[in-house]
N, C-alpha and C. Protein backbone atom coordinates (compact mmCIF):
# COMPACT_ATOMS: atom_id res chain seq x y z
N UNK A 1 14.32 9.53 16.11
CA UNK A 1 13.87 8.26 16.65
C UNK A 1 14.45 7.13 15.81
N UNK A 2 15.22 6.11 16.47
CA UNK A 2 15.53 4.74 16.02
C UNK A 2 14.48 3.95 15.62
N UNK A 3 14.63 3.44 14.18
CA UNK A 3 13.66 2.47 14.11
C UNK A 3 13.74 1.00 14.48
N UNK A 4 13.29 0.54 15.09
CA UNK A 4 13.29 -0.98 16.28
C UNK A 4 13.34 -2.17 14.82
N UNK A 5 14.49 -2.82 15.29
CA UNK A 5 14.67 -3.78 14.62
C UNK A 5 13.93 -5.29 15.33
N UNK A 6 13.13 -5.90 14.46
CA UNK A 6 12.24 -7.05 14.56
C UNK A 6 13.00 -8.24 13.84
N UNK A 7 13.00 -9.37 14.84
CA UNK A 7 13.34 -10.61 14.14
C UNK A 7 12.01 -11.07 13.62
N UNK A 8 11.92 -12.25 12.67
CA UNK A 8 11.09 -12.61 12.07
C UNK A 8 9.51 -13.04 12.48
N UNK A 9 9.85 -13.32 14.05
CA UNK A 9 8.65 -14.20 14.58
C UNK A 9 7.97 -12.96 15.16
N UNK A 10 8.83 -11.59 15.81
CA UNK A 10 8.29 -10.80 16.04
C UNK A 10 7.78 -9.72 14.59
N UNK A 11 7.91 -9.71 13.51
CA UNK A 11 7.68 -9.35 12.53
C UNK A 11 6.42 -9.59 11.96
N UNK A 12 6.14 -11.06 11.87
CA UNK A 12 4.98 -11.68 11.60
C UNK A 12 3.76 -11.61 12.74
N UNK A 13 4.35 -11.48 13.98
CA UNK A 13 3.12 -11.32 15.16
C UNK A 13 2.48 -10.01 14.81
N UNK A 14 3.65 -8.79 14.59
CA UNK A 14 3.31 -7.09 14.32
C UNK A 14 2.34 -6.94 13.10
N UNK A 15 2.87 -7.77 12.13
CA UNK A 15 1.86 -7.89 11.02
C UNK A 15 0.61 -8.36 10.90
N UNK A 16 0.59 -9.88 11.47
CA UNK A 16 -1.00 -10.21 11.67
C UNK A 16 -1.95 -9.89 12.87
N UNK A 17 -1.40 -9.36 13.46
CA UNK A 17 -2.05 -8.36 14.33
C UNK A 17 -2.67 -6.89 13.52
N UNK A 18 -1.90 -6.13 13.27
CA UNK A 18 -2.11 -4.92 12.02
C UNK A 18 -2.97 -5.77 11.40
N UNK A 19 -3.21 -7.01 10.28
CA UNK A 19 -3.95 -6.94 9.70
C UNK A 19 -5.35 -7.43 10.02
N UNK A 20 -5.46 -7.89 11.15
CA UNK A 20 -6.66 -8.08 11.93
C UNK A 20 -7.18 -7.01 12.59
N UNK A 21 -6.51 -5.77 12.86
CA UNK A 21 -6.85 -4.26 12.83
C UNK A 21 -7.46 -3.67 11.51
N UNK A 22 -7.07 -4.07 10.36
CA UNK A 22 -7.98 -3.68 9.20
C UNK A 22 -8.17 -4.12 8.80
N UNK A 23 -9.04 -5.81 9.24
CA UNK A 23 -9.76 -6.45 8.66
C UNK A 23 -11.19 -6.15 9.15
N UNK A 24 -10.89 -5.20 10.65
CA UNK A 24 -12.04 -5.21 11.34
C UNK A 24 -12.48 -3.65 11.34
N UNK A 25 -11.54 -2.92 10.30
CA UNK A 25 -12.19 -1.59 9.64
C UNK A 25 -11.33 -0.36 10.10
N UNK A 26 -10.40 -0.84 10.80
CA UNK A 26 -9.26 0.24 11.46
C UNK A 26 -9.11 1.27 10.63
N UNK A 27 -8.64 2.70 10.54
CA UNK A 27 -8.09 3.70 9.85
C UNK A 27 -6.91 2.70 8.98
N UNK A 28 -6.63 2.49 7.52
CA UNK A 28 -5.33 2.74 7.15
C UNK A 28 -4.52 3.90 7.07
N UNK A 29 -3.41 3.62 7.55
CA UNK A 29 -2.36 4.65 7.74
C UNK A 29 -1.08 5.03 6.48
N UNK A 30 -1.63 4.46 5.42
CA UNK A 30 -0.78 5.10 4.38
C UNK A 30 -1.58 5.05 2.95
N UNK A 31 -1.38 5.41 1.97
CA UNK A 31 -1.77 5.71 0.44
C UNK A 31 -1.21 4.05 0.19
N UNK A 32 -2.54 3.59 -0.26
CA UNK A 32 -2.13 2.50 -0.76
C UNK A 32 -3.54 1.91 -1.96
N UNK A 33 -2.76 0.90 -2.97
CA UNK A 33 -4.07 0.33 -3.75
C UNK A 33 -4.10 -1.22 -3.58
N UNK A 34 -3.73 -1.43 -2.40
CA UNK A 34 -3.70 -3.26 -1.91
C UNK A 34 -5.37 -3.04 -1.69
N UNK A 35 -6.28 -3.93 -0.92
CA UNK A 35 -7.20 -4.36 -0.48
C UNK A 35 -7.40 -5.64 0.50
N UNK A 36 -5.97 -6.55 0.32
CA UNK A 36 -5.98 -7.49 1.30
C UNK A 36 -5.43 -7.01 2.58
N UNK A 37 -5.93 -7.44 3.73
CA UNK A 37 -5.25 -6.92 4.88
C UNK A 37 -3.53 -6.63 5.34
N UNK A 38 -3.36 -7.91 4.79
CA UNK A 38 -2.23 -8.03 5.26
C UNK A 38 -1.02 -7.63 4.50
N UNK A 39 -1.45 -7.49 3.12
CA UNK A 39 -0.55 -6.82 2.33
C UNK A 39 -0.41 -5.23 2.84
N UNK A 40 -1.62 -4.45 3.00
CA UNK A 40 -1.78 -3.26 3.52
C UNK A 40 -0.50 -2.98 5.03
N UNK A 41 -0.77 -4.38 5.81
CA UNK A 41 -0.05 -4.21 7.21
C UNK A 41 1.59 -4.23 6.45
N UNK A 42 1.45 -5.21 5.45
CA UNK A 42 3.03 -5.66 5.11
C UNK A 42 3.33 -3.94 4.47
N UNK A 43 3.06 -2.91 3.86
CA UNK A 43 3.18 -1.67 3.22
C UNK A 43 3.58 -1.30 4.60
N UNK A 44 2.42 -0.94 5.28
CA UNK A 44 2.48 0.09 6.29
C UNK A 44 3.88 -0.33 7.63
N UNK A 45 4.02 -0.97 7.56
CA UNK A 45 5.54 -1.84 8.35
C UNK A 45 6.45 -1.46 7.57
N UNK A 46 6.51 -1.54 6.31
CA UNK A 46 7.60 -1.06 5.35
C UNK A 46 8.05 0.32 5.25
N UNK A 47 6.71 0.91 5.49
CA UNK A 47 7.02 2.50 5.38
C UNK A 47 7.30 3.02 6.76
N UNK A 48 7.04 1.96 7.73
CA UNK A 48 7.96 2.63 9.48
C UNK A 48 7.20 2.93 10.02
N UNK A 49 5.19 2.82 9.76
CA UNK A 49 4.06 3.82 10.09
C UNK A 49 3.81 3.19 11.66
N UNK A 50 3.78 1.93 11.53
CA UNK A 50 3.18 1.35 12.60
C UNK A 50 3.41 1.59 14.30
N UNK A 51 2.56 1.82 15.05
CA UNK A 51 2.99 2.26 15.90
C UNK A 51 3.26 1.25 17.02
N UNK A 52 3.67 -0.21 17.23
CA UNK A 52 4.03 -1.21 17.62
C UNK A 52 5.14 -0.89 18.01
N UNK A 53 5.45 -1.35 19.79
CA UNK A 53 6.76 -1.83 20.28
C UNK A 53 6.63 -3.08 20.36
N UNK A 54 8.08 -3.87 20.80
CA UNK A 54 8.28 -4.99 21.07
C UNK A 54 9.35 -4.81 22.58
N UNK A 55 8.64 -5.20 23.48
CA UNK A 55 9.25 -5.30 24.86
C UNK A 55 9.87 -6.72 25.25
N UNK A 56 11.21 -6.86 25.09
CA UNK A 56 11.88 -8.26 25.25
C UNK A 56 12.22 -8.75 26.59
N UNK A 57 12.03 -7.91 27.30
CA UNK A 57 12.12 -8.22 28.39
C UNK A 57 13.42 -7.70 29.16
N UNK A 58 14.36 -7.32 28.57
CA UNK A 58 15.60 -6.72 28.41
C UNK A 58 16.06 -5.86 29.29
N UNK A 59 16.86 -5.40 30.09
CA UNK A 59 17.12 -4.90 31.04
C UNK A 59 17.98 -3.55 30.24
C-alpha cells in the first residue's frame, strides 16, 4: 500500500481532527509518552497509523 501524500491544509485538518478523537478518549494507536492530543495525532501521522483518506475529488 502507497502512503497518500497530504499537502499542508489537508495535513493539519487530518491532525486536528485525530486530536479531537483523543481528546474525547479514543483508543491511541501507537506507544507513546506525549499526553497532549495533538502531539499524540502529530506521532501517530508520522508513524503512517492513521487511518484517514483524503478524497480530492479527482477523477
Amino acid at each position: 500500500m502507497q502512503r497518500q501524500r497530504h499537502n499542508r491544509y489537508e495535513k493539519a485538518r487530518i491532525l486536528g481532527a485525530r486530536a479531537l478523537q483523543v481528546s474525547h478518549g479514543a483508543p491511541v494507536l501507537i506507544e507513546t509518552d506525549q499526553s497532549e492530543p495533538i502531539l499524540i495525532a502529530a506521532e501517530e501521522y508520522d508513524a503512517g497509523v492513521l487511518p484517514f483518506t483524503v478524497d480530492r475529488g479527482e477523477a
